[in-house]
N, C-alpha and C. Protein backbone atom coordinates (compact mmCIF):
# COMPACT_ATOMS: atom_id res chain seq x y z
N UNK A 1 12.55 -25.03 23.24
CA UNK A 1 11.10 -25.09 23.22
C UNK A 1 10.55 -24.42 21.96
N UNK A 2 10.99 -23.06 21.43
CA UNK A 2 10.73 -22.74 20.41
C UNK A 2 10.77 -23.58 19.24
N UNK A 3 11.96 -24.37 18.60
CA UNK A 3 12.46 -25.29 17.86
C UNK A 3 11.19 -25.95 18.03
N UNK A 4 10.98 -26.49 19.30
CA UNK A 4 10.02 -27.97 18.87
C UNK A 4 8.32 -27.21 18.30
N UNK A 5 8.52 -25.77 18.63
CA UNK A 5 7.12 -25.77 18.49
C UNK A 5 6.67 -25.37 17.04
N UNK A 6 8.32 -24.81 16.54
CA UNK A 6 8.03 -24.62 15.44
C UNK A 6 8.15 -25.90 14.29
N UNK A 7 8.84 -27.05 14.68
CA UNK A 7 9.01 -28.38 14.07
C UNK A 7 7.41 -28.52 13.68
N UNK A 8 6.92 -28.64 15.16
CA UNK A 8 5.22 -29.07 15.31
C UNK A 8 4.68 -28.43 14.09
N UNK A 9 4.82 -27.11 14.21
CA UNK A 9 3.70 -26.81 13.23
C UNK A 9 4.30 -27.09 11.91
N UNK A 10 5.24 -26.98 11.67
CA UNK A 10 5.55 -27.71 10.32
C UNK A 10 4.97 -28.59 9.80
N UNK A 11 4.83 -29.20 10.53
CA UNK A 11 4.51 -30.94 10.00
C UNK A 11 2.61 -30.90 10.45
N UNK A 12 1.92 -30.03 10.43
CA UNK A 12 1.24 -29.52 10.26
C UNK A 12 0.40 -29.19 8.38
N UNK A 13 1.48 -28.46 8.18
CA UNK A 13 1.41 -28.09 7.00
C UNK A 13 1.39 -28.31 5.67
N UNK A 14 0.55 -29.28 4.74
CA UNK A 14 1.03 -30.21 4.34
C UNK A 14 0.77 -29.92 2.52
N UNK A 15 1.41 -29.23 2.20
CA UNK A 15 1.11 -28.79 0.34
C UNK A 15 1.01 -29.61 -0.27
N UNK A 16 0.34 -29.83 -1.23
CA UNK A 16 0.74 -31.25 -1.92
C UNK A 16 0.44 -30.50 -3.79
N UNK A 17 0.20 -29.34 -4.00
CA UNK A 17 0.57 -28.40 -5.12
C UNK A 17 1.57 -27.84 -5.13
N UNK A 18 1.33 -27.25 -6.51
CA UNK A 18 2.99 -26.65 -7.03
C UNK A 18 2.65 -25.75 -7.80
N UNK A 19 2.39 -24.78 -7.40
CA UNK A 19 2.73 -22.71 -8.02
C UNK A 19 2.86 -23.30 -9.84
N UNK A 20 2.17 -23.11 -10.60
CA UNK A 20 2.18 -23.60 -12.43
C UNK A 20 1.73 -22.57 -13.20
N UNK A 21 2.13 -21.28 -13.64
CA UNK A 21 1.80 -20.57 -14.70
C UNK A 21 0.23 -19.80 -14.19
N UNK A 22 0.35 -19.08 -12.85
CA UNK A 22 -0.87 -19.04 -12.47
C UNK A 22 -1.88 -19.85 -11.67
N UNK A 23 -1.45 -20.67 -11.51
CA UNK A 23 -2.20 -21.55 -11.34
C UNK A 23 -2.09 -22.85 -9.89
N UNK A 24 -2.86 -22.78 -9.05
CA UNK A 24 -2.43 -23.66 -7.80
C UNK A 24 -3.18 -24.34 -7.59
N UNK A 25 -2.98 -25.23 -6.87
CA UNK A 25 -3.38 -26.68 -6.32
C UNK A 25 -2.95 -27.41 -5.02
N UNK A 26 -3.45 -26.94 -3.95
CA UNK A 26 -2.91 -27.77 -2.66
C UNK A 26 -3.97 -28.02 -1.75
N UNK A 27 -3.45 -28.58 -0.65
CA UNK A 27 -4.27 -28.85 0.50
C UNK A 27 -3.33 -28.74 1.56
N UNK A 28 -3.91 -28.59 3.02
CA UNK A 28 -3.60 -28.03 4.50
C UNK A 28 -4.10 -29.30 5.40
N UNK A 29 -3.75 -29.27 6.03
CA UNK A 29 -4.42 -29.83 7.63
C UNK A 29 -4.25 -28.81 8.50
N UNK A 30 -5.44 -28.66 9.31
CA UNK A 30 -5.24 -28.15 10.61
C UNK A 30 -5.87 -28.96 11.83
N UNK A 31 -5.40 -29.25 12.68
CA UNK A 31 -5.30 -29.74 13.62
C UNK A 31 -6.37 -28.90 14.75
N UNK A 32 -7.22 -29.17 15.34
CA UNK A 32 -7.96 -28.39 16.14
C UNK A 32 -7.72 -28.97 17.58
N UNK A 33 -7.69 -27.80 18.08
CA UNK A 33 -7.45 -26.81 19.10
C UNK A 33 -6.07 -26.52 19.42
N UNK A 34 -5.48 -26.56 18.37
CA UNK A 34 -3.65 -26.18 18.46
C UNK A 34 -3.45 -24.97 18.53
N UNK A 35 -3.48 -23.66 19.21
CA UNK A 35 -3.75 -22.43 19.10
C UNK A 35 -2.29 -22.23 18.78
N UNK A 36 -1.16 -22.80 19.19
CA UNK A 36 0.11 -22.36 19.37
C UNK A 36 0.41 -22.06 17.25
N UNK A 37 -0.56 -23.05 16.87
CA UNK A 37 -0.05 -23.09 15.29
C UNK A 37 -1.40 -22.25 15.08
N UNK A 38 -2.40 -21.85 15.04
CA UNK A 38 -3.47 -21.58 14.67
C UNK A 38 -2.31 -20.49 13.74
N UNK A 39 -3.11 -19.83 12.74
CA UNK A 39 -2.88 -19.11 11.58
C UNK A 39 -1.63 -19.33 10.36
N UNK A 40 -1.18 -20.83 10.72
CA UNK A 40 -0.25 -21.07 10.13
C UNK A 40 -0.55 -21.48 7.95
N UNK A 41 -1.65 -22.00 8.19
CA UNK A 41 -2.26 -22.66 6.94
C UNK A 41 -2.59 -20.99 6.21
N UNK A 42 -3.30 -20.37 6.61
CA UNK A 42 -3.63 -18.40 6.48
C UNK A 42 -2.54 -17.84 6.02
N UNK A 43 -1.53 -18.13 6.70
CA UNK A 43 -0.30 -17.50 6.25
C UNK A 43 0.59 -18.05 5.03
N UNK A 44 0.17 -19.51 4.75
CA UNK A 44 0.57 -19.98 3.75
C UNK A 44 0.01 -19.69 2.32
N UNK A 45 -1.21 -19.80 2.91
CA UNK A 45 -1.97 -19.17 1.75
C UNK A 45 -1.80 -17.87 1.49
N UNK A 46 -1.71 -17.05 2.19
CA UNK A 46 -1.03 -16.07 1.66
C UNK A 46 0.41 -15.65 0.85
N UNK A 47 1.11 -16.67 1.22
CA UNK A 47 2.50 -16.37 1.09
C UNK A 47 2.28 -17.18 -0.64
N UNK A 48 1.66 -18.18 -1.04
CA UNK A 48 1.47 -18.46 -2.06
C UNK A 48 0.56 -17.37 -3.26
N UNK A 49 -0.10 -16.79 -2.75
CA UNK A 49 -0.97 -16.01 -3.46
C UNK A 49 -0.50 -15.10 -3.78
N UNK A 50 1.00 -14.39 -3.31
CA UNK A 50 1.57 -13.79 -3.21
C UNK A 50 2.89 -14.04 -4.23
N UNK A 51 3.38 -15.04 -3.95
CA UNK A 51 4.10 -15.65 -5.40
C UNK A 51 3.55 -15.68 -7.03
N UNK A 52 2.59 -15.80 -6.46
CA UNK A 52 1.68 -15.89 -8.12
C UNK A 52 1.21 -14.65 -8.47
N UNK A 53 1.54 -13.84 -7.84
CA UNK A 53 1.20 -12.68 -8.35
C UNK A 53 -0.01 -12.04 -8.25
N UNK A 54 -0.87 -12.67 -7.47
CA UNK A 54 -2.35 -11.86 -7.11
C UNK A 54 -2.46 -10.76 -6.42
N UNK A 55 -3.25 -9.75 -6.45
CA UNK A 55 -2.94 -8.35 -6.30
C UNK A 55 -3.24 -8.61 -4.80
N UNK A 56 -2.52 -7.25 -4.39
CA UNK A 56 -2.43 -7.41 -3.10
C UNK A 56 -3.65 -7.58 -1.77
N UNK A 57 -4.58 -6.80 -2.48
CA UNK A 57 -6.24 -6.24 -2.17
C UNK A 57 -6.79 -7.66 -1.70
N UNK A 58 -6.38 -8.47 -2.95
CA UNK A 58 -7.36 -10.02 -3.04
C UNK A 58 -6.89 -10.44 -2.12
N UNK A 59 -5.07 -10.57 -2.05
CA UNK A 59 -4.46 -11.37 -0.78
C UNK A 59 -4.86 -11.38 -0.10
N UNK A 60 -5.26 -9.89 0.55
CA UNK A 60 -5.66 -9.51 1.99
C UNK A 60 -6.86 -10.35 2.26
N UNK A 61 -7.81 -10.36 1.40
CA UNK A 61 -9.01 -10.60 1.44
C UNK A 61 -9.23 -12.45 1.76
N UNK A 62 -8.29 -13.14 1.02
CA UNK A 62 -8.29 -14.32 0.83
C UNK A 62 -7.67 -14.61 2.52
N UNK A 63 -6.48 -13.70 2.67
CA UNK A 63 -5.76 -14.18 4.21
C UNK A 63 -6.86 -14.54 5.29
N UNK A 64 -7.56 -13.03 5.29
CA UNK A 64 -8.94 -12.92 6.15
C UNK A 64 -9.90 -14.07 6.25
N UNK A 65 -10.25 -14.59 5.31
CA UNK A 65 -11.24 -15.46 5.21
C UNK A 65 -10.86 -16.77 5.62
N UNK A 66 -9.42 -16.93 5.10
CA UNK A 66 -8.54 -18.57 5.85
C UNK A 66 -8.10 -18.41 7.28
N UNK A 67 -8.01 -17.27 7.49
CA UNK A 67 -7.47 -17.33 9.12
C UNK A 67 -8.77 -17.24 9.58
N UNK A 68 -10.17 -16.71 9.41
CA UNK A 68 -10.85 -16.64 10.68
C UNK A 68 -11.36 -18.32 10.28
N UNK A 69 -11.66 -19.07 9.27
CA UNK A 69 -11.62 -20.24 9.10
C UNK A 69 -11.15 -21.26 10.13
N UNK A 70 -9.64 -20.79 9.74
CA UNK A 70 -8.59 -21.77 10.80
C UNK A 70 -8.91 -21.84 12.31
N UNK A 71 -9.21 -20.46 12.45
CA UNK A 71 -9.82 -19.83 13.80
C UNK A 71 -10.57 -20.89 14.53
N UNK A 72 -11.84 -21.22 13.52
CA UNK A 72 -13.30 -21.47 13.90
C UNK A 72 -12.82 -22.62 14.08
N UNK A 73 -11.82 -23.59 12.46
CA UNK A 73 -11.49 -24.95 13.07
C UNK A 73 -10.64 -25.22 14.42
N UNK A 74 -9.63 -24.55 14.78
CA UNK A 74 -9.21 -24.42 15.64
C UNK A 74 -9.90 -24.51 16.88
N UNK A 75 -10.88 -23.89 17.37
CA UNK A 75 -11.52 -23.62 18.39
C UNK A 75 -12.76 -24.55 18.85
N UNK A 76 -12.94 -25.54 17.48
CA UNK A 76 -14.55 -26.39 17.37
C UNK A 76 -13.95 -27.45 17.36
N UNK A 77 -13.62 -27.45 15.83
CA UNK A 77 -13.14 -28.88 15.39
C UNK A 77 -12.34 -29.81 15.87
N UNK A 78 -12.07 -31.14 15.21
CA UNK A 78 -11.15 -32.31 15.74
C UNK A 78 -10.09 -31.89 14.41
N UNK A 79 -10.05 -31.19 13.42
CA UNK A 79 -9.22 -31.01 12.06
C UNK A 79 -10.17 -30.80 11.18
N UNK A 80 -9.26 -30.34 10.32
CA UNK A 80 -9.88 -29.69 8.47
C UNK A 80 -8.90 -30.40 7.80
N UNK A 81 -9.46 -29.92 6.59
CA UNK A 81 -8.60 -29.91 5.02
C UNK A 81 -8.99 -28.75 4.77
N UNK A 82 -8.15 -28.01 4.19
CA UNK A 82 -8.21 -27.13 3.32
C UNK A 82 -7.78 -27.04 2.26
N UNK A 83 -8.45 -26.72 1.42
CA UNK A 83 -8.18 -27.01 -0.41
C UNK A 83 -7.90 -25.42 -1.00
N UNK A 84 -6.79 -25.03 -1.47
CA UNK A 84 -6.67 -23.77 -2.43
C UNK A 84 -6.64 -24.38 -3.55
N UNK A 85 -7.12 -23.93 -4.67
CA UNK A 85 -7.26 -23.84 -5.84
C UNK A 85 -7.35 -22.18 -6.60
N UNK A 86 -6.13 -22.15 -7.35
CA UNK A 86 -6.24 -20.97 -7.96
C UNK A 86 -6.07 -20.79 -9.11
N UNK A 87 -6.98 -20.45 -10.09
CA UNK A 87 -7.17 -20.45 -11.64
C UNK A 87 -7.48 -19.25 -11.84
N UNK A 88 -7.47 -18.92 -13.39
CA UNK A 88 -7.89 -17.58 -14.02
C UNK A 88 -8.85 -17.22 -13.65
N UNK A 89 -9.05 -16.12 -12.72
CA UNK A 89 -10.25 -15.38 -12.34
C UNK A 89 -10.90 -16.37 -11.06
N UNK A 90 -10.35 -16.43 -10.43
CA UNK A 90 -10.68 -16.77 -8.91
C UNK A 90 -9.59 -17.48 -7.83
N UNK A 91 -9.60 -17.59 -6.71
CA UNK A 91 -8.86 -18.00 -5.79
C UNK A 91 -10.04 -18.57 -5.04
N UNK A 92 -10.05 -19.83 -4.96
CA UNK A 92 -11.13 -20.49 -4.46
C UNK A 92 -10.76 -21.39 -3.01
N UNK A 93 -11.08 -21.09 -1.67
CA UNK A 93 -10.60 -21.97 -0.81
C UNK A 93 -11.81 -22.77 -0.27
N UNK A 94 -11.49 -24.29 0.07
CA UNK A 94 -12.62 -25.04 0.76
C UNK A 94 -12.00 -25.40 1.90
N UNK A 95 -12.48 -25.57 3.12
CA UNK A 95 -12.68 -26.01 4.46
C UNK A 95 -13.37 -26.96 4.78
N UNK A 96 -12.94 -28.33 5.48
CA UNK A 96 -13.88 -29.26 4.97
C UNK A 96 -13.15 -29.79 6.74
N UNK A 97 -14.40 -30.04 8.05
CA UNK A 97 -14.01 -29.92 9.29
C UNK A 97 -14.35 -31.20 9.60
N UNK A 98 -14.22 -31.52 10.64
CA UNK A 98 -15.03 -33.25 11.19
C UNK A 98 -14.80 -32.06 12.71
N UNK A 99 -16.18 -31.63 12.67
CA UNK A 99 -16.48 -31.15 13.94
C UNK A 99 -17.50 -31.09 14.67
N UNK A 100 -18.48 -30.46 15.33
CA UNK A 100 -19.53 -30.53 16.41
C UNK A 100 -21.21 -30.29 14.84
N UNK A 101 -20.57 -29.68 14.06
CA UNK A 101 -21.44 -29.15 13.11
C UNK A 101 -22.06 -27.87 14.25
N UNK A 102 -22.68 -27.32 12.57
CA UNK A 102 -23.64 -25.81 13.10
C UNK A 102 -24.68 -25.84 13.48
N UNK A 103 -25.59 -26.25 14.53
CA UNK A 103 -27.14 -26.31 15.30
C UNK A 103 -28.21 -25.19 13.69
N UNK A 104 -27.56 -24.11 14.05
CA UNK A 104 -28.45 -23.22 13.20
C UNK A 104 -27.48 -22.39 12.78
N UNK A 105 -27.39 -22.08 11.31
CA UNK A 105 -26.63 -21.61 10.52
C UNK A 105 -26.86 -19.86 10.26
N UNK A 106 -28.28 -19.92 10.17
CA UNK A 106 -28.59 -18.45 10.00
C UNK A 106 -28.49 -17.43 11.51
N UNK A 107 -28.20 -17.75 12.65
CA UNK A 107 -28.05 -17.59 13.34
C UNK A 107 -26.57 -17.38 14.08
N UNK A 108 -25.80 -18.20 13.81
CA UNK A 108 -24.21 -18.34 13.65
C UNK A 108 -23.77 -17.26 12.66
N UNK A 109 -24.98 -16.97 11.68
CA UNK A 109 -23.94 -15.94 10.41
C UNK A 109 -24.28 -14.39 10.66
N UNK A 110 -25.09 -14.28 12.02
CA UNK A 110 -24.96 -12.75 13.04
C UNK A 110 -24.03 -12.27 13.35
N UNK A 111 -23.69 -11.22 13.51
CA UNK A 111 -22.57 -10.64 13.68
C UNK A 111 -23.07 -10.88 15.25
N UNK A 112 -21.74 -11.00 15.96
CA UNK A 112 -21.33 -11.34 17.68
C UNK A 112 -22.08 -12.51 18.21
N UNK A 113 -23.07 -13.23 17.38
CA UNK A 113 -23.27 -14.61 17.94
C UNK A 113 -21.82 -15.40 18.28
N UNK A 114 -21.70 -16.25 19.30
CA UNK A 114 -20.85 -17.18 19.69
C UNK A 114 -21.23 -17.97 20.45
N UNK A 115 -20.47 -19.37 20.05
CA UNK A 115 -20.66 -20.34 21.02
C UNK A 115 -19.38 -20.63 21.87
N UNK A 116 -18.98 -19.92 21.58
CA UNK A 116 -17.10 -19.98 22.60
C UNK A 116 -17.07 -19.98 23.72
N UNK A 117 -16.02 -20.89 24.42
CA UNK A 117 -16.22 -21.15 25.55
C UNK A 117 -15.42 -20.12 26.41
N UNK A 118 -15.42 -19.81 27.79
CA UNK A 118 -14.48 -19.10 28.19
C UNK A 118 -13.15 -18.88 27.96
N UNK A 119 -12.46 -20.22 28.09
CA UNK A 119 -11.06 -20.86 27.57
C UNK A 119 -11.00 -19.93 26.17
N UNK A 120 -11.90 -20.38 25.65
CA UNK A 120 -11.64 -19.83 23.91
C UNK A 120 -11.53 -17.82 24.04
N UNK A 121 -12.42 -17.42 24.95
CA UNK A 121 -12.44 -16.19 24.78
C UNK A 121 -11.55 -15.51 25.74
N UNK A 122 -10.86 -16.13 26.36
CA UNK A 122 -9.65 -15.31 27.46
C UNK A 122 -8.42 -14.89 26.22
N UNK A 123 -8.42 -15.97 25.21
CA UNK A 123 -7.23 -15.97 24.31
C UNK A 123 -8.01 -14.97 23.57
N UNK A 124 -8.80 -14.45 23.71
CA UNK A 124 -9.02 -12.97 22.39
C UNK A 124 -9.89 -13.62 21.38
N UNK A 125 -10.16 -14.88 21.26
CA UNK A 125 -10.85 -15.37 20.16
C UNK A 125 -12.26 -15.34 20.57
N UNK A 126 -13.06 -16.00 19.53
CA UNK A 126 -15.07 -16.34 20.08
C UNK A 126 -15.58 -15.06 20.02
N UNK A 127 -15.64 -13.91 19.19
CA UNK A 127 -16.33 -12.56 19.74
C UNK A 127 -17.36 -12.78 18.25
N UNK A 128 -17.73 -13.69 18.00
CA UNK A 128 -19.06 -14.00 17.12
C UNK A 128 -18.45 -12.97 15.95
N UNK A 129 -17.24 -13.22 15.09
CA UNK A 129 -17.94 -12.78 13.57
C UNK A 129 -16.77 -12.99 12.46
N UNK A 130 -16.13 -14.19 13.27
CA UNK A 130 -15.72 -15.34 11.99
C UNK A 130 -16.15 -15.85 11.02
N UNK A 131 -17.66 -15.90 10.92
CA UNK A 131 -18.40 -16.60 10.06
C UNK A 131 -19.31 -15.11 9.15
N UNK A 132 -19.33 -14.20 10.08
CA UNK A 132 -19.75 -12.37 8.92
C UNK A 132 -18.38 -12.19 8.09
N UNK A 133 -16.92 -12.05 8.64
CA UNK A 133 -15.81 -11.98 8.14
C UNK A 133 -15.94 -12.03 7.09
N UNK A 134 -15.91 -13.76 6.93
CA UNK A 134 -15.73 -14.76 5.47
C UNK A 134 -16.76 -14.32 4.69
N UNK A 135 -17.75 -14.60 5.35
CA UNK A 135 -19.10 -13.48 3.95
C UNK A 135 -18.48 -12.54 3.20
N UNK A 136 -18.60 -11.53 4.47
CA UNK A 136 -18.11 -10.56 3.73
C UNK A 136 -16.71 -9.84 3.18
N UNK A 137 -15.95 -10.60 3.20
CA UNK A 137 -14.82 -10.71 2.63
C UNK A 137 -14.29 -11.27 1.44
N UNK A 138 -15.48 -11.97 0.99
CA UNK A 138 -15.20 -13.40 0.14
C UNK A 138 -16.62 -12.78 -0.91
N UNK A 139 -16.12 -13.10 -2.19
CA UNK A 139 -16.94 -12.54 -3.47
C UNK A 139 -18.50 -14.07 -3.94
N UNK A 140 -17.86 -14.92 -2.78
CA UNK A 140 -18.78 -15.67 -3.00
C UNK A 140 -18.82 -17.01 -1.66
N UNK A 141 -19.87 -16.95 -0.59
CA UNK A 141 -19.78 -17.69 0.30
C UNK A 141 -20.89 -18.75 -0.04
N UNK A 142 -19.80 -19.78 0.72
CA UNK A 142 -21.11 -21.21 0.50
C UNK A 142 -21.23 -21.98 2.05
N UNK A 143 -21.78 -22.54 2.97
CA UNK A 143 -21.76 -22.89 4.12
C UNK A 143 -22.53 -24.12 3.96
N UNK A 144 -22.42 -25.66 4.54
CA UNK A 144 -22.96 -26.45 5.11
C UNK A 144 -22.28 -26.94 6.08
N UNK A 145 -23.75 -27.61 6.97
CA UNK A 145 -23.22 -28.26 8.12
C UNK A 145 -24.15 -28.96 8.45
N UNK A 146 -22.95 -30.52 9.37
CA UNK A 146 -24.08 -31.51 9.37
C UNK A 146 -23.68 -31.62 10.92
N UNK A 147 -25.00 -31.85 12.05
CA UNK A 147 -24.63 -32.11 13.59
C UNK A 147 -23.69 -33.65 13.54
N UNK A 148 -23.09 -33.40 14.21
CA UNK A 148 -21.84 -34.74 14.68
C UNK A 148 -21.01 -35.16 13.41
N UNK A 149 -21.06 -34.08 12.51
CA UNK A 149 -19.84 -34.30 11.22
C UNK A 149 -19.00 -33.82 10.96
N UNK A 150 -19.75 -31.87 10.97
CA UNK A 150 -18.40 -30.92 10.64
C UNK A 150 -19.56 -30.16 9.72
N UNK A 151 -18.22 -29.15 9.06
CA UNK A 151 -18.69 -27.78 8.55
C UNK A 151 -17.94 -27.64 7.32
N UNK A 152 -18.80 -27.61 6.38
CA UNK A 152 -17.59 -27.45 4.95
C UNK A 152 -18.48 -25.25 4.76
N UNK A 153 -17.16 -25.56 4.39
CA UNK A 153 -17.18 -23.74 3.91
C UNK A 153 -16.25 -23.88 2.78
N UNK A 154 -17.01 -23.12 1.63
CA UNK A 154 -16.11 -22.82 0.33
C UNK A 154 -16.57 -21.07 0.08
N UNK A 155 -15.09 -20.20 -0.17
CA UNK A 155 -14.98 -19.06 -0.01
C UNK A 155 -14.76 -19.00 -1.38
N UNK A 156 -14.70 -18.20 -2.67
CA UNK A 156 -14.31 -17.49 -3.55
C UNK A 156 -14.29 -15.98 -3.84
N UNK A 157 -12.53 -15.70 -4.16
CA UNK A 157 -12.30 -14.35 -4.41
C UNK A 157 -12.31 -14.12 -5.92
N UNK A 158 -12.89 -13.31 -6.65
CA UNK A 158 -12.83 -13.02 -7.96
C UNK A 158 -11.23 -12.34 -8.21
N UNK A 159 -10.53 -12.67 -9.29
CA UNK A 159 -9.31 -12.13 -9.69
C UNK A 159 -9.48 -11.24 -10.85
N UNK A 160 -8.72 -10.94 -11.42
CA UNK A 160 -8.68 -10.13 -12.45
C UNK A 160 -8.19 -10.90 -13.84
């Protein structure tokens, strides 16, 4: 059972960049409501950011912002893309969902607002501040959302 679950999320995972002198280029799928894989794309991104040599501080920072991401797709969405891009002086991730979209945005970006359902919050998740996290974790937040489309979020960490 383990084997298959870890096959699953594999094939999940889908890079399509290649680590270049600094410099990255890929994309993710995540699959929503797969909790068994949830933080798998987070961890990749980390584990790449980490090859390239970005200080450790940023890693952290960048991990944070893709996992509570994955989180939110996980828990809302039907799937994402996620786009890393990493160039001189930034680590830039986009999130791009086909999900319920955000009713009201300024309202969602409260700390402990949630729309989580029970299901979602027995597993420890939904405690409203996935979407403060990424703010404030991230040197530069961008948010849209359209009802019955999804939620694009683009995060940027400044590098050195």
């Amino acid at each position: 059972m383990r084997k298959e679950l870890s096959d699953a999320c594999q094939k999940l995972k889908i890079p399509v960049g290649e680590p270049n002198q600094n410099l990255y280029n890929g994309s993710f799928t995540i699959e929503g409501g797969n909790f068994n894989c949830a933080g798998i794309v987070s961890t990749s991104i980390k584990s790449i950011l980490q090859k390239l040599g970005i200080p450790g501080d940023l890693v952290r920072k960048a991990a944070i912002v893709s996992y509570e991401a994955e989180i939110n797709v996980v828990s809302y969405a039907k799937k994402a893309v996620v786009n890393l891009m990493v160039v001189p002086g930034s680590v830039n991730i986009e999130v791009i969902d086909e999900g319920p979209g955000i009713p009201n945005i300024e309202l969602a970006m409260q700390e402990g607002w949630s729309t989580a359902d029970q299901r979602i919050r027995e597993m420890g998740f939904g405690a409203g501040m996935g979407l403060c996290n990424i703010k404030n974790y991230s040197d530069e937040f961008h948010i849209s959302s359209e009802i019955g489309k999804g939620t694009h979020l683009k995060m940027i960490i400044q590098t050195p």
